[in-house]
C-alpha atoms as a PDB file:
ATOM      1  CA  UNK A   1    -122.793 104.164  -9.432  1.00  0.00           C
ATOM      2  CA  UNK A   2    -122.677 102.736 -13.236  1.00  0.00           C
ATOM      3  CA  UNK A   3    -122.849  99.550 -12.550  1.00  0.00           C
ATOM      4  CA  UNK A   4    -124.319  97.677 -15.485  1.00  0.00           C
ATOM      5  CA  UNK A   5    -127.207  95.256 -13.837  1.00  0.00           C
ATOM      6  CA  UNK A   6    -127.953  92.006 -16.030  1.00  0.00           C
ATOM      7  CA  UNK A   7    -130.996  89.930 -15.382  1.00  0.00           C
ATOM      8  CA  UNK A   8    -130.474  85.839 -15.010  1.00  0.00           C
ATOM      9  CA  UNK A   9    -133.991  84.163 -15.418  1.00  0.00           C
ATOM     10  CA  UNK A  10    -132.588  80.822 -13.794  1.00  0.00           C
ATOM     11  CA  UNK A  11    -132.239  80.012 -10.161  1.00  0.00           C
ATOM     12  CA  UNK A  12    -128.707  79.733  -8.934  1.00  0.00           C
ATOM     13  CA  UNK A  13    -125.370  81.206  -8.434  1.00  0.00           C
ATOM     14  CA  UNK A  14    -124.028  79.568 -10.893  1.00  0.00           C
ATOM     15  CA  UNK A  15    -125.957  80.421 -13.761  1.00  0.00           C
ATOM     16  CA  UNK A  16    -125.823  84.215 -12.371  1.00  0.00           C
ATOM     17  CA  UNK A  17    -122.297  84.457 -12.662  1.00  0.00           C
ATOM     18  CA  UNK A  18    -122.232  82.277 -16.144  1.00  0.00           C
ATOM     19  CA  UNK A  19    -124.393  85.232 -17.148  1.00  0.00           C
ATOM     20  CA  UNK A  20    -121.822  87.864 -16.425  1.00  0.00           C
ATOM     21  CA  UNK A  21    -118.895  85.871 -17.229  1.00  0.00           C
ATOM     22  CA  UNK A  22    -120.516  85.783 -20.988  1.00  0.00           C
ATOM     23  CA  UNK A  23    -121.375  89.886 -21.054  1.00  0.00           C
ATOM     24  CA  UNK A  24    -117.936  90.930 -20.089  1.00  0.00           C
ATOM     25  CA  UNK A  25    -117.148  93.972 -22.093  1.00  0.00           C
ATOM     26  CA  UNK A  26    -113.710  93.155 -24.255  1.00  0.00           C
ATOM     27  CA  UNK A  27    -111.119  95.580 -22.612  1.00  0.00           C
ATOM     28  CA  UNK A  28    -112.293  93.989 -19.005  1.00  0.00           C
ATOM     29  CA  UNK A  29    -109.089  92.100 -17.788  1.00  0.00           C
ATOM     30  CA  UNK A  30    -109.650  91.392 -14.123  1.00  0.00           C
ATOM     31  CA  UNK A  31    -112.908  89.833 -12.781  1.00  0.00           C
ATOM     32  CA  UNK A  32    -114.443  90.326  -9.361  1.00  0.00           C
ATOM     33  CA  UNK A  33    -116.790  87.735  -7.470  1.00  0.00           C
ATOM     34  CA  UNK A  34    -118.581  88.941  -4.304  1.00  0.00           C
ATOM     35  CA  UNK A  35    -121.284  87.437  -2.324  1.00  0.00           C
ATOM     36  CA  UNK A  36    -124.154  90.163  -2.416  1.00  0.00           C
ATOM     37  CA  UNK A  37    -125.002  89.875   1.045  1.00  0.00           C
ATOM     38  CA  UNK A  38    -122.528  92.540   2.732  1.00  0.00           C
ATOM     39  CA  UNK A  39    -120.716  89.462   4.746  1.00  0.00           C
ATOM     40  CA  UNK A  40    -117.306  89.889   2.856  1.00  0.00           C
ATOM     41  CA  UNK A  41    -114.687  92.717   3.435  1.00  0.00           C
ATOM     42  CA  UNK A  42    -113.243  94.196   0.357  1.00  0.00           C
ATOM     43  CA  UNK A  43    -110.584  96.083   2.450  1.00  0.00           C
ATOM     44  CA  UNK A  44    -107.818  93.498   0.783  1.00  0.00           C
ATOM     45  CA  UNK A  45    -109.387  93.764  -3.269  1.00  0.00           C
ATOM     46  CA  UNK A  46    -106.758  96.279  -4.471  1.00  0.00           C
ATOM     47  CA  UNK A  47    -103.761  93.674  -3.297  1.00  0.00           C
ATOM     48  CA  UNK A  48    -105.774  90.466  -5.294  1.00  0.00           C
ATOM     49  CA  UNK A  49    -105.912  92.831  -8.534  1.00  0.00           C
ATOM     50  CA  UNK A  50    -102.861  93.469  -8.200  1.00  0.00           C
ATOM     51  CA  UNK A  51    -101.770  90.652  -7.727  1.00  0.00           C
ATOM     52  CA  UNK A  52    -103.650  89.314 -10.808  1.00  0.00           C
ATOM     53  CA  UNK A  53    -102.513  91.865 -12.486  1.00  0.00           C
ATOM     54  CA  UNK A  54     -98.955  92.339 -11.899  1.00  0.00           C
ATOM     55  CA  UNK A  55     -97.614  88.823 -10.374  1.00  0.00           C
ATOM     56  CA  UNK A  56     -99.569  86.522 -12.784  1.00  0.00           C
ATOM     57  CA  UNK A  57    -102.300  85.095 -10.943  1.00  0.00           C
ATOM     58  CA  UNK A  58    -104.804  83.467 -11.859  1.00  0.00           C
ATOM     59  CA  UNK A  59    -107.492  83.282  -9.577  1.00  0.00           C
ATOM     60  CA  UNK A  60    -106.904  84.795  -5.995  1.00  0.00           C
ATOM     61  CA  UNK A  61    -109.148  83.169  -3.273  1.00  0.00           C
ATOM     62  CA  UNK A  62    -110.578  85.309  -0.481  1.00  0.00           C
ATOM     63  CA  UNK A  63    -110.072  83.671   2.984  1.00  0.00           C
ATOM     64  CA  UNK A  64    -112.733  84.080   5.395  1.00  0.00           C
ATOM     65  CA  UNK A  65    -111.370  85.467   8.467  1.00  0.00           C
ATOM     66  CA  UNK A  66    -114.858  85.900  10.771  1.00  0.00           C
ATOM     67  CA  UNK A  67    -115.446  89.451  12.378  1.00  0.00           C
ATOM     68  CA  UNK A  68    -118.093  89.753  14.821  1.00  0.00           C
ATOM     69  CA  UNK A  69    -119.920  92.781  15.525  1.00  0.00           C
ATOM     70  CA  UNK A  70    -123.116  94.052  17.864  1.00  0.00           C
ATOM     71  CA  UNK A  71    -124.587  95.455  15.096  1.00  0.00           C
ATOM     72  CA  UNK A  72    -126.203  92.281  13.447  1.00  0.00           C
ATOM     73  CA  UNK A  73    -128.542  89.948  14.699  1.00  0.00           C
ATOM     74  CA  UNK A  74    -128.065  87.261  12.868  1.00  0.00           C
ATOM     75  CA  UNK A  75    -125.293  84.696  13.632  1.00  0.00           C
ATOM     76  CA  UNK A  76    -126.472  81.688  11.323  1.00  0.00           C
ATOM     77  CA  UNK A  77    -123.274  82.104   8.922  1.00  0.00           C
ATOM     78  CA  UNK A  78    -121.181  81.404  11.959  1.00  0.00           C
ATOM     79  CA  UNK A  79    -123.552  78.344  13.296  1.00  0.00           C
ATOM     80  CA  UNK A  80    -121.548  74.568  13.856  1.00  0.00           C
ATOM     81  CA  UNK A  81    -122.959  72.861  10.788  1.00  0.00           C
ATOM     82  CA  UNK A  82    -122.117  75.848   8.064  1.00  0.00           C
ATOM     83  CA  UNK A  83    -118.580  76.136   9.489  1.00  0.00           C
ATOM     84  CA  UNK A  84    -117.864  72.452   9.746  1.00  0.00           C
ATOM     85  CA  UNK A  85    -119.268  71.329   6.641  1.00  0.00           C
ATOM     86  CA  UNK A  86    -117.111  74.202   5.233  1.00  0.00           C
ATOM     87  CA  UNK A  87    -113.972  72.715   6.657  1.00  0.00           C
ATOM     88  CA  UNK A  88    -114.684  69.616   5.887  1.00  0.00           C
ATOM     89  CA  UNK A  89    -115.613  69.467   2.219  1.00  0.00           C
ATOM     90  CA  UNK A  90    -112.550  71.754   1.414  1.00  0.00           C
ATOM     91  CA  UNK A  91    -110.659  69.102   3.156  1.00  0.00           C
ATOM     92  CA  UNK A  92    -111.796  66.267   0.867  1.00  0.00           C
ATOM     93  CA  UNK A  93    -111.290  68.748  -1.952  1.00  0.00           C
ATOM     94  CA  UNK A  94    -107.792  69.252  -1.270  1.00  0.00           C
ATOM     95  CA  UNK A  95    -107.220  65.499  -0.871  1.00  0.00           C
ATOM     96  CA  UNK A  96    -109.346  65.179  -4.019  1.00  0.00           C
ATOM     97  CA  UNK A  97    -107.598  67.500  -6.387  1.00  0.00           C
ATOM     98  CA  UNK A  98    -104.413  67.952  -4.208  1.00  0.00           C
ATOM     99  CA  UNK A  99    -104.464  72.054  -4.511  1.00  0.00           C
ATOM    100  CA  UNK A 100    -103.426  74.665  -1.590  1.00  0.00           C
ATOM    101  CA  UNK A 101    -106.738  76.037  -1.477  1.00  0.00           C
ATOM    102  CA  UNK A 102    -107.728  76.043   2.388  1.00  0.00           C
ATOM    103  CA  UNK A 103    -111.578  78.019   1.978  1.00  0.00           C
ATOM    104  CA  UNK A 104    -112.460  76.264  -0.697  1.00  0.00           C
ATOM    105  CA  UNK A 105    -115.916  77.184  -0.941  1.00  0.00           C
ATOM    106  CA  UNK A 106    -115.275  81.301  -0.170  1.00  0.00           C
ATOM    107  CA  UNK A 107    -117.207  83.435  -2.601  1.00  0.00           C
ATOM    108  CA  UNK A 108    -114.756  85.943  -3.047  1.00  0.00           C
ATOM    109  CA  UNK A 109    -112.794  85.446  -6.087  1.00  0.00           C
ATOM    110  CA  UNK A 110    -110.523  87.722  -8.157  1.00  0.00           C
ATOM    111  CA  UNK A 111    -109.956  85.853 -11.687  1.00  0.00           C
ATOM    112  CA  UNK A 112    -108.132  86.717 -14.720  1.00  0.00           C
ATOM    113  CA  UNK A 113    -109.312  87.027 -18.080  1.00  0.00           C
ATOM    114  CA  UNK A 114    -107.918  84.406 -20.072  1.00  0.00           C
ATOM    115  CA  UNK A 115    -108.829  82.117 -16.769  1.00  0.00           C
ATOM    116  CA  UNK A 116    -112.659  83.214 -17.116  1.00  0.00           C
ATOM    117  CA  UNK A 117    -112.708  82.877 -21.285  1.00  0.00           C
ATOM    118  CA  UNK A 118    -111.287  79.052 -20.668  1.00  0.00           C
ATOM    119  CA  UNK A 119    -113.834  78.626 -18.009  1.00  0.00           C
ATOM    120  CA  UNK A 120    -116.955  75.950 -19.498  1.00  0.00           C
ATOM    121  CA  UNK A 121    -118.766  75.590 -16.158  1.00  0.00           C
ATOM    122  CA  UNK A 122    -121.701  77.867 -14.418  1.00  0.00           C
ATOM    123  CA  UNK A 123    -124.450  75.519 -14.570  1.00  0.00           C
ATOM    124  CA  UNK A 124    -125.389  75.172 -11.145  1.00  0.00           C
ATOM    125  CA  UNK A 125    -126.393  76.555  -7.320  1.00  0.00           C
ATOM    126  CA  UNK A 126    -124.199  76.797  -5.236  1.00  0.00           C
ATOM    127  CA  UNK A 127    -121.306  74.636  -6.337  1.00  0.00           C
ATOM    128  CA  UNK A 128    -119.780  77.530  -8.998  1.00  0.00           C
ATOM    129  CA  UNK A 129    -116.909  77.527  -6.623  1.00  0.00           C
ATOM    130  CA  UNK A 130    -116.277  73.996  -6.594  1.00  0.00           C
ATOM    131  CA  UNK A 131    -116.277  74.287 -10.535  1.00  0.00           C
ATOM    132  CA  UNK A 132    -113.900  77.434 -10.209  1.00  0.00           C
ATOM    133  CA  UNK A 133    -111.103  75.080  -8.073  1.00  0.00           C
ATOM    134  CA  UNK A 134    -111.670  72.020 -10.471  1.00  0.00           C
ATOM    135  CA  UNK A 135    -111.104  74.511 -13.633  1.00  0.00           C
ATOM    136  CA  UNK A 136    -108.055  76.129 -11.862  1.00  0.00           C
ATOM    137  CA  UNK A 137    -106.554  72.020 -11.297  1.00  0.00           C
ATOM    138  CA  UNK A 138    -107.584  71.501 -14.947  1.00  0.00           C
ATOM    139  CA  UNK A 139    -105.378  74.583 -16.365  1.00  0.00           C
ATOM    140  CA  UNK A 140    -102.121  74.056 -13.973  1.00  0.00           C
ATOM    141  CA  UNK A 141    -103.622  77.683 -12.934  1.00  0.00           C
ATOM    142  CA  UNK A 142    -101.210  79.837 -10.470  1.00  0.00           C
ATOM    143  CA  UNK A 143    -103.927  80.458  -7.183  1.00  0.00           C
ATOM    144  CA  UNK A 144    -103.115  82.424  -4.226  1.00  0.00           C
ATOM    145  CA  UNK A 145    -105.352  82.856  -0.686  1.00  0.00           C
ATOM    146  CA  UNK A 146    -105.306  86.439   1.244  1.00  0.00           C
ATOM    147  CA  UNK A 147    -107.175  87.166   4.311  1.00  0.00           C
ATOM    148  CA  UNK A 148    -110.497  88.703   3.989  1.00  0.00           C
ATOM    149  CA  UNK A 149    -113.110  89.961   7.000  1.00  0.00           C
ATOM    150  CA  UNK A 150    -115.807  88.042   7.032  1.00  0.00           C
ATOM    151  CA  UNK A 151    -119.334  89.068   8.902  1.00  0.00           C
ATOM    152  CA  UNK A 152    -122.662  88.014   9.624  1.00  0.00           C
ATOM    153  CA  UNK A 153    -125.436  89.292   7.903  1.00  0.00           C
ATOM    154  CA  UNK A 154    -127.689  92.623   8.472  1.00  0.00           C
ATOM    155  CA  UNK A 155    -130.209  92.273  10.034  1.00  0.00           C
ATOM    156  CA  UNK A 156    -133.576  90.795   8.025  1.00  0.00           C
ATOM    157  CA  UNK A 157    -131.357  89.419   5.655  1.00  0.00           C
ATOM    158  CA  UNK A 158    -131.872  85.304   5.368  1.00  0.00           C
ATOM    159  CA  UNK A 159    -129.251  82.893   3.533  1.00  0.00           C
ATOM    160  CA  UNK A 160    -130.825  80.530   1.118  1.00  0.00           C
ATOM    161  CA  UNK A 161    -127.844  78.129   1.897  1.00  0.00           C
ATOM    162  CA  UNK A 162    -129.002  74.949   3.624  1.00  0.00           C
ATOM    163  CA  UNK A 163    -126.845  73.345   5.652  1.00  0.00           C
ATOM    164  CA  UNK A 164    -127.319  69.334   4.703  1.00  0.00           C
ATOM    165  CA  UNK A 165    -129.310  69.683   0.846  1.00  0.00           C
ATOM    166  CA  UNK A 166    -126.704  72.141  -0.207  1.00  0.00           C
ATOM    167  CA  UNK A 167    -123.680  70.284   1.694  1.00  0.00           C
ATOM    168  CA  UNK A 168    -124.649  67.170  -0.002  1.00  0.00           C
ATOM    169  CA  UNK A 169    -125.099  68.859  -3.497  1.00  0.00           C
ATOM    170  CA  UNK A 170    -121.665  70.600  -3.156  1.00  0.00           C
ATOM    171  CA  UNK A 171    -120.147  67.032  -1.964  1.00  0.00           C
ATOM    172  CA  UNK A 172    -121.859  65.730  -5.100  1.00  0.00           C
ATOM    173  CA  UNK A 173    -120.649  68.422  -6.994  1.00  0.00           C
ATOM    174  CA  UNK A 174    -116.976  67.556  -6.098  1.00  0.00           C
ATOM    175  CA  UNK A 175    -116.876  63.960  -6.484  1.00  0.00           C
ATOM    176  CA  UNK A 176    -118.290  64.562  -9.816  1.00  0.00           C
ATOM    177  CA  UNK A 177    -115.657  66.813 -10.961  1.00  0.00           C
ATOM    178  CA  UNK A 178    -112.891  64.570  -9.661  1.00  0.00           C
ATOM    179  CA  UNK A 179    -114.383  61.783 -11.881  1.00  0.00           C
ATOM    180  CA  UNK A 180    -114.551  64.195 -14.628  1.00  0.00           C
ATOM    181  CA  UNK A 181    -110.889  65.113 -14.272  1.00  0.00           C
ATOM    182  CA  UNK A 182    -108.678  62.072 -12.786  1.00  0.00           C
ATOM    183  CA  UNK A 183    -111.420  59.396 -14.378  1.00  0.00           C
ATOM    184  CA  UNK A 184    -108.439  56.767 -14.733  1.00  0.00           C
ATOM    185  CA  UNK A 185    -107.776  56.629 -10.531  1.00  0.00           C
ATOM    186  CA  UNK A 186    -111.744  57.188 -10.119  1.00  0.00           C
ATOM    187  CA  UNK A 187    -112.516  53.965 -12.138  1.00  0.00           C
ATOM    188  CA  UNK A 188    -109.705  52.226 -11.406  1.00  0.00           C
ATOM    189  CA  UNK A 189    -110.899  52.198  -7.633  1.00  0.00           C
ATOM    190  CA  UNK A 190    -114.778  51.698  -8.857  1.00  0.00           C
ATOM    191  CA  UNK A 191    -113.115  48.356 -10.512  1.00  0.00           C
ATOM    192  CA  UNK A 192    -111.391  47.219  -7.526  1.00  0.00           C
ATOM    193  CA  UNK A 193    -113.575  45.503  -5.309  1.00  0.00           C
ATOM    194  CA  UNK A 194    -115.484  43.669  -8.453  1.00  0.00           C
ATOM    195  CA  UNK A 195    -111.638  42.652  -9.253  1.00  0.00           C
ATOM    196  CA  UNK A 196    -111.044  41.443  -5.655  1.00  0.00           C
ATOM    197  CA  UNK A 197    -114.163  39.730  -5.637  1.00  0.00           C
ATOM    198  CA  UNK A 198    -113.405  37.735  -9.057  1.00  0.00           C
ATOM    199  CA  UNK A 199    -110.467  36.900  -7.869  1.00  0.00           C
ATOM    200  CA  UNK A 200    -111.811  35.575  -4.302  1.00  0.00           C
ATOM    201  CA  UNK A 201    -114.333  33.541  -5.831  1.00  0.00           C
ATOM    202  CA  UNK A 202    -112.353  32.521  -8.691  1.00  0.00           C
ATOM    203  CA  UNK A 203    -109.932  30.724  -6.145  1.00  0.00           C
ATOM    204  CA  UNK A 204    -111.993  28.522  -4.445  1.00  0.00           C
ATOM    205  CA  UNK A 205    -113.070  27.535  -7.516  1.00  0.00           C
ATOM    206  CA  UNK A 206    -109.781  26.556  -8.379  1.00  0.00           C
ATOM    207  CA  UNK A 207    -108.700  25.300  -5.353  1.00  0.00           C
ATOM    208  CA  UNK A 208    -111.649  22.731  -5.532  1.00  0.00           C
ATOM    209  CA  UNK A 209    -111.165  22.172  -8.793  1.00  0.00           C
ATOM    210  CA  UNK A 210    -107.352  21.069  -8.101  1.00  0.00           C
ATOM    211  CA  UNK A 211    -108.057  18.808  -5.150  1.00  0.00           C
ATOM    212  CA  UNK A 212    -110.675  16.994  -7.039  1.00  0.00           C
ATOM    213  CA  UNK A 213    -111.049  17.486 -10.576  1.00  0.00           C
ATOM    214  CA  UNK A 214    -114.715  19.078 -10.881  1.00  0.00           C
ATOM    215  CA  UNK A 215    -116.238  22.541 -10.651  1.00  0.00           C
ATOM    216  CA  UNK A 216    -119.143  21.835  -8.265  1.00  0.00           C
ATOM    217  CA  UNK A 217    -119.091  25.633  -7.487  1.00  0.00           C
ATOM    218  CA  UNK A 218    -120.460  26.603 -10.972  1.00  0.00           C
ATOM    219  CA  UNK A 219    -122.544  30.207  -9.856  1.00  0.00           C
ATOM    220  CA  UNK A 220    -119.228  30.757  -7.702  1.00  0.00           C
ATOM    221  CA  UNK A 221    -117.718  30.569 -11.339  1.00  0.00           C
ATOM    222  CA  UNK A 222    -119.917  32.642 -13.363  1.00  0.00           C
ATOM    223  CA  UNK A 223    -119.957  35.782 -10.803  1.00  0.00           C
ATOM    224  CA  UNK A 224    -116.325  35.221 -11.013  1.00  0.00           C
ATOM    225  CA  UNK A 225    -115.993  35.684 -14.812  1.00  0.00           C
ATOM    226  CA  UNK A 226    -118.593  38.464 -13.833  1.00  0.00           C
ATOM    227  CA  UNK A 227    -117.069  40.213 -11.610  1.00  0.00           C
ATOM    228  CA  UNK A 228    -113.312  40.323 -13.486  1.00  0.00           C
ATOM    229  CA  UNK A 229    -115.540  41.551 -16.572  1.00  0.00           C
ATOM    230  CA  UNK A 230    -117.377  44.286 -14.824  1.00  0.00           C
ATOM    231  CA  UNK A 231    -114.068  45.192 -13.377  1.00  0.00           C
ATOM    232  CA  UNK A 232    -112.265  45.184 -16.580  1.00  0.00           C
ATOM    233  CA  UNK A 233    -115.099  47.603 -18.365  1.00  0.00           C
ATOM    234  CA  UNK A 234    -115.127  49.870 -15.575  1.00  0.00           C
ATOM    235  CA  UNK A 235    -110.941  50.406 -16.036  1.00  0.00           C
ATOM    236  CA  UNK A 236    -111.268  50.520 -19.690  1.00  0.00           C
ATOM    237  CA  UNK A 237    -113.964  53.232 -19.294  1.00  0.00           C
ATOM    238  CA  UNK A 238    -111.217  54.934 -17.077  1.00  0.00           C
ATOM    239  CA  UNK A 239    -109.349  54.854 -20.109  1.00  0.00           C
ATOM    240  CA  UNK A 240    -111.247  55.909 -22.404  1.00  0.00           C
ATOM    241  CA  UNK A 241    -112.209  59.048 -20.412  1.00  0.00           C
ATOM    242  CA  UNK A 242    -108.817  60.103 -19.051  1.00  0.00           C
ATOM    243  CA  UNK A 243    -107.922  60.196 -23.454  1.00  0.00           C
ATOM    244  CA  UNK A 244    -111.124  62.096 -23.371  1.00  0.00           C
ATOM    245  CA  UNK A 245    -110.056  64.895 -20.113  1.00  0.00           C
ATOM    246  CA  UNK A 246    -106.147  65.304 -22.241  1.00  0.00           C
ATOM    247  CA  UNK A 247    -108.351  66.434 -25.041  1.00  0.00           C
ATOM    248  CA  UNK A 248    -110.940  68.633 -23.068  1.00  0.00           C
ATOM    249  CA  UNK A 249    -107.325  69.691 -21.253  1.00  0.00           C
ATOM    250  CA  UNK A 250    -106.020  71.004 -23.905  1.00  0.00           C
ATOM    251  CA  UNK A 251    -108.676  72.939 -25.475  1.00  0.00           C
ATOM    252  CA  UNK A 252    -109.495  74.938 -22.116  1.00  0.00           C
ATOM    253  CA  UNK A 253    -105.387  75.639 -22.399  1.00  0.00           C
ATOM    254  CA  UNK A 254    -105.683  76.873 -25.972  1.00  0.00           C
ATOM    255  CA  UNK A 255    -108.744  79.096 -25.105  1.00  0.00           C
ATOM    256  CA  UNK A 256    -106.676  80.528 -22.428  1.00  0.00           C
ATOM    257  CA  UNK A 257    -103.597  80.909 -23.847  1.00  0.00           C
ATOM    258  CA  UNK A 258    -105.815  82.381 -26.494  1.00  0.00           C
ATOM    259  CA  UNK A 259    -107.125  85.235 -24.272  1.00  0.00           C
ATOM    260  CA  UNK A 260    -103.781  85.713 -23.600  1.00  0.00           C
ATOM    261  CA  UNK A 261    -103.114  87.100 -26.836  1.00  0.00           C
END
């Protein structure tokens, strides 16, 4: 068929589709992700190119719409604990990173060019699609879901997904990248309850101290003073990093306004 086949000597879909994200040929302007394990449709991939295209899109998000037919054996895509865990870690990634993206962790993905050149993630398994949201949050990108089929397997083909190791890792994954990009809300509430705690102990000190003029409570004291410093670093680390993201910010928005050109 043509197809240009590039080999990727580390384990992982994320380093797989670093690989081809870095041997894109120079007139390629719209990239296609797929799942190589015939569960997708592509019936809908000439609207999301289009779409990238022609209506200035950025990524376009492929929402899995489950077909089943009597032609496969295997049901295991479709089992409780894949589609729950699906549902609920693209909830907390919506809360997380406050973005319309309801399949959050669907592997097909139609991306633009400049959105790819800007993109600095890949290292990983199977959270390259958690990295793809957190880039599109980073940029202000323009996203946009369509409906795609979605199928069980052929038969004697297997998923390396696990349900639990891989659920956690993704979970992991996200709460990472929302530390990574809002780091001033993440360490502000990591520096919370060492605040509240200085301040709880730091008040019976006081109170005692008022009524009669001594600090018997002197430990009470120093995990006070503890505590409010802990708390202190951890926001000031906040701070540091969120000067830290505007500058990472805007150099993945020069690279893609960059591309652009």
């Amino acid at each position: 068929m043509g197809a240009r086949v590039l080999f990727e000597p580390k384990r992982g879909k994320g380093f797989a589709v670093r690989r081809g994200f870095t041997n894109l040929a120079r007139d390629v302007e719209v990239i296609f992700i797929l799942d190589g394990d015939a569960t997708y449709g592509v019936e809908n991939l000439r609207r999301a190119i289009d779409l990238v295209q022609h209506a200035g899109y950025d990524m376009i998000v492929g929402r899995r719409q489950i077909q089943t037919s009597p032609k496969v054996s295997d049901q295991s895509e479709f089992r409780l604990g894949h589609v729950l865990g699906n549902k609920i870690l693209s909830q907390i990634f919506r809360k997380l990173f406050q973005i319309s993206i309801t399949d959050t962790l669907s592997g097909f993905r139609v991306l633009s060019r400049p959105f790819v050149d800007s993109f600095p993630g890949g290292a990983s398994r199977f959270e390259i699609e958690a990295e793809l949201n957190a880039h599109a949050f980073t940029l202000g990108a323009a996203v946009f879901e369509i409906p795609v089929k979605y199928r069980a397997r052929i038969q004697g083909s297997e998923s390396k997904l696990q349900t639990y190791r891989d659920g956690w890792a993704i979970l992991k994954r996200n709460l990472k990248l929302y530390k990574n990009e809002r780091p001033l809300i993440a360490y502000s509430f990591l520096s919370l309850p060492w605040v509240v705690l200085s301040g709880i102990l730091m008040s019976k000190v006081l109170r005692t101290y008022f009524e009669t003029g001594l600090v018997p409570q002197f430990p009470s004291l120093m995990a006070s003073i503890g505590g409010f410093v802990i708390g202190t670093n951890l926001w000031l680390t906040g701070m540091i990093l969120e000067h830290v993201r505007l500058q990472r910010v805007a150099l993945a928005r020069f690279a893609y306004a960059r591309s652009k050109c």
